[in-house]
N, C-alpha and C. Protein backbone atom coordinates (compact mmCIF):
# COMPACT_ATOMS: atom_id res chain seq x y z
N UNK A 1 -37.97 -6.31 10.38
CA UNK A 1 -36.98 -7.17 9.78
C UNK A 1 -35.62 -6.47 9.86
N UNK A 2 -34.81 -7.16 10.72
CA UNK A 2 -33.68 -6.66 10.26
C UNK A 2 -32.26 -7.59 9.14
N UNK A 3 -31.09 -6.91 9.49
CA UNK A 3 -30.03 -7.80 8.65
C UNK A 3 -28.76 -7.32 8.79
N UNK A 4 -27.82 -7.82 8.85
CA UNK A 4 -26.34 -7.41 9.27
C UNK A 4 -25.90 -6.79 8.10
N UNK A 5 -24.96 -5.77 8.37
CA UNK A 5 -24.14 -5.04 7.38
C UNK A 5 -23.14 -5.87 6.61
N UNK A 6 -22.71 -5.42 5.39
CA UNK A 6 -21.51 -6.66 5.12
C UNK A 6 -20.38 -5.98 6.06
N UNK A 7 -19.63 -6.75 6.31
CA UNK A 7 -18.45 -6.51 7.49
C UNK A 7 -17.24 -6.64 6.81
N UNK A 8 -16.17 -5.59 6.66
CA UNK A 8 -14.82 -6.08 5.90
C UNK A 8 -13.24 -6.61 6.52
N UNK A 9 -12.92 -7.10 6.49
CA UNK A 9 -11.78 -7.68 7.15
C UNK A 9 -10.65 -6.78 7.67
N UNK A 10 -10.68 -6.33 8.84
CA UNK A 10 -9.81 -4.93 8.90
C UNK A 10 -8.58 -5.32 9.69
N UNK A 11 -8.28 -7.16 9.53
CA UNK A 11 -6.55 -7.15 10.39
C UNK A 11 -5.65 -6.73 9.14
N UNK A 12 -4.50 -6.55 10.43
CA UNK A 12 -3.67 -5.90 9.70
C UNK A 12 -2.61 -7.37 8.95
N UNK A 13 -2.35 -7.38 7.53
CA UNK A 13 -1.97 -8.33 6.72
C UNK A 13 -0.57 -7.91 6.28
N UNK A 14 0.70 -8.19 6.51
CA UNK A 14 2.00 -8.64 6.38
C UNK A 14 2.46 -9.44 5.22
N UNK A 15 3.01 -8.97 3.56
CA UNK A 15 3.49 -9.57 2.91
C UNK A 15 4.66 -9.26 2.16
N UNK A 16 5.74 -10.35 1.91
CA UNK A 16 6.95 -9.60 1.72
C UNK A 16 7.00 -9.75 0.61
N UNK A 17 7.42 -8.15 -0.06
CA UNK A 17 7.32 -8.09 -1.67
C UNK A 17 8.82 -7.79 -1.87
N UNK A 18 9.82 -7.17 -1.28
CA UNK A 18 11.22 -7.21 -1.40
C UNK A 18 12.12 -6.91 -0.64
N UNK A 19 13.42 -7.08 -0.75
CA UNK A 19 14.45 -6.59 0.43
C UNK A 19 13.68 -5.03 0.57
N UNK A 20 14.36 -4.47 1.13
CA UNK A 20 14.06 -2.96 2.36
C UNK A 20 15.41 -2.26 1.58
N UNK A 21 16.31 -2.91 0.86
CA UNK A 21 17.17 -2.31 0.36
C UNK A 21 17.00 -2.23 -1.26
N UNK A 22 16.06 -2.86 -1.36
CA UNK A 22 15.68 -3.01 -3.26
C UNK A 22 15.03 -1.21 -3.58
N UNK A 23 14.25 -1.06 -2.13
CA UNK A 23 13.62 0.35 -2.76
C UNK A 23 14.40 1.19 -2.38
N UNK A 24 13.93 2.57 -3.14
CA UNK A 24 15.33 3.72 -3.47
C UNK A 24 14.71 4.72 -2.38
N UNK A 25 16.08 5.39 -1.48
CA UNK A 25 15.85 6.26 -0.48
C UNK A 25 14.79 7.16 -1.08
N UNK A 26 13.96 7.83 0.37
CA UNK A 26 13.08 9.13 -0.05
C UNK A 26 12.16 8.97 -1.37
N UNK A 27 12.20 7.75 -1.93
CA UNK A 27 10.83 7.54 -2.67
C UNK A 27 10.08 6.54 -2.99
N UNK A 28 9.18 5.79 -3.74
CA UNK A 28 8.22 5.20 -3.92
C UNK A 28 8.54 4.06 -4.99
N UNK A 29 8.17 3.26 -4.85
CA UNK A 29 7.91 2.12 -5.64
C UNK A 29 6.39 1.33 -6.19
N UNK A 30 6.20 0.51 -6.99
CA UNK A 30 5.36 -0.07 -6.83
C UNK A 30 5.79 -0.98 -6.57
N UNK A 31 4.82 -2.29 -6.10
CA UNK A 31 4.46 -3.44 -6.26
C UNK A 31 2.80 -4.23 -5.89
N UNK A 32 2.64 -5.48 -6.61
CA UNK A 32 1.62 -6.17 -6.88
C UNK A 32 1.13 -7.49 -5.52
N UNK A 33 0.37 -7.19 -4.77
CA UNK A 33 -0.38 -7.74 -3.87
C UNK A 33 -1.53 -8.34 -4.29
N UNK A 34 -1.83 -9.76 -4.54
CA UNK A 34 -3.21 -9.96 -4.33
C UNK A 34 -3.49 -9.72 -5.44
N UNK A 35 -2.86 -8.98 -6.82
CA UNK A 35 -3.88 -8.85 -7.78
C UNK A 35 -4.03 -7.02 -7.77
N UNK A 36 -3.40 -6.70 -6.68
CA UNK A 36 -3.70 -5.10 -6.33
C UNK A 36 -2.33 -4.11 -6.56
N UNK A 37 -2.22 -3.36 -6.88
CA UNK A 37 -1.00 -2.44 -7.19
C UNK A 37 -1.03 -1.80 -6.08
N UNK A 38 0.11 -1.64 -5.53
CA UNK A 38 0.26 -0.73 -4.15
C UNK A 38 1.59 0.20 -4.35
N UNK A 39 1.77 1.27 -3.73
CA UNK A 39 2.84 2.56 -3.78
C UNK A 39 3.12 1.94 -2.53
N UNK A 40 4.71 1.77 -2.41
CA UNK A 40 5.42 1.57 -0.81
C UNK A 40 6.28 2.49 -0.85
N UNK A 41 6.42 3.71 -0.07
CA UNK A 41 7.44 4.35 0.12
C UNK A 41 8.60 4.35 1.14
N UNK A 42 9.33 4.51 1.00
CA UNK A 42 10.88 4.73 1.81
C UNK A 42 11.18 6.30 2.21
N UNK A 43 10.55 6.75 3.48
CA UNK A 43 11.22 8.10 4.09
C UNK A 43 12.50 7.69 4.80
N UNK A 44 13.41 7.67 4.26
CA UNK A 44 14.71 7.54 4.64
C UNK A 44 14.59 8.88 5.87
N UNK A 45 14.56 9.57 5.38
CA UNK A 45 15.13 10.91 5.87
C UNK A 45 14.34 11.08 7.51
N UNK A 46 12.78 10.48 7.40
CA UNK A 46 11.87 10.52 8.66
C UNK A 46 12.49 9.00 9.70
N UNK A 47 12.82 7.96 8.69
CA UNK A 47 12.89 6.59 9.43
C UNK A 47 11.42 5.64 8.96
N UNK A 48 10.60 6.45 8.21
CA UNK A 48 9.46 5.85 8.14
C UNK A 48 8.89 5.39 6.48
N UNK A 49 7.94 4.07 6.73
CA UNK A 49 7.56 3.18 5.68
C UNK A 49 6.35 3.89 5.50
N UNK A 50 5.71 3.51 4.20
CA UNK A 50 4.43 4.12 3.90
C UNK A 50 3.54 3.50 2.41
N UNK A 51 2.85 2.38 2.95
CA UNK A 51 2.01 2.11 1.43
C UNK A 51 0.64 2.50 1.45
N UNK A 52 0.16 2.38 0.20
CA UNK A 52 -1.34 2.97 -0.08
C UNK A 52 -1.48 2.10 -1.29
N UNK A 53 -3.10 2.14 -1.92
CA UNK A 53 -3.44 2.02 -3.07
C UNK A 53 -2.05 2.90 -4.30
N UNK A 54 -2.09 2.40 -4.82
CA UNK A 54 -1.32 2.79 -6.05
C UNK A 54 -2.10 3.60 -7.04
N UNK A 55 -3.48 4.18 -6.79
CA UNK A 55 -4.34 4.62 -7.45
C UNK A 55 -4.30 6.43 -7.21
N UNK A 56 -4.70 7.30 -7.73
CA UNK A 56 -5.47 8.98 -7.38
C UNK A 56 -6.52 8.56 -7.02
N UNK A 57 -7.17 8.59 -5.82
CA UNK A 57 -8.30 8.81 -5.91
C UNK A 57 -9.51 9.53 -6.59
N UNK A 58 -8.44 11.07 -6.80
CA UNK A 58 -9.15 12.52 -7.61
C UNK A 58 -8.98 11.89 -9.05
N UNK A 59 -7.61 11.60 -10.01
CA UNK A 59 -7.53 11.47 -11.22
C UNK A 59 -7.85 10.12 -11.70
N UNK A 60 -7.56 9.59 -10.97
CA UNK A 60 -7.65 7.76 -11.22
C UNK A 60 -6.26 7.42 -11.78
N UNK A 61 -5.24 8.15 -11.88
CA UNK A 61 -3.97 7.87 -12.45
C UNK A 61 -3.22 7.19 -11.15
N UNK A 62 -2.04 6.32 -11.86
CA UNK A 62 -1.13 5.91 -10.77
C UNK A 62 -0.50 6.90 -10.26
N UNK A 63 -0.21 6.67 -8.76
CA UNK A 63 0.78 7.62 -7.93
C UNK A 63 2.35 7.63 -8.34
């Protein structure tokens, strides 16, 4: 007998939570997706964007 694994949805999903100028150079913000808290950061300094869970994985505290 066999049976398929559950399978999770891995495209990549695009939603606009604010201007690009609302968040503050070289650091982090939150905002609310879906019901989900997410950290978006602003590396001004690299040129580069960066979100994650809003969670520690290690502490369980917000980032």
């Amino acid at each position: 007998m066999t049976h398929a694994a559950p399978t999770q949805d891995t495209k990549i999903k695009w939603y606009p939570i604010a201007s690009a100028s609302r968040f503050p150079k070289n650091l982090g913000m939150a905002a609310r997706i879906e019901g989900k808290q997410i950290a978006v950061f602003n590396f001004d300094r690299r040129g580069e964007w960066f979100a994650c869970d809003n969670r520690c994985p290690h502490k369980g505290d917000m980032v």
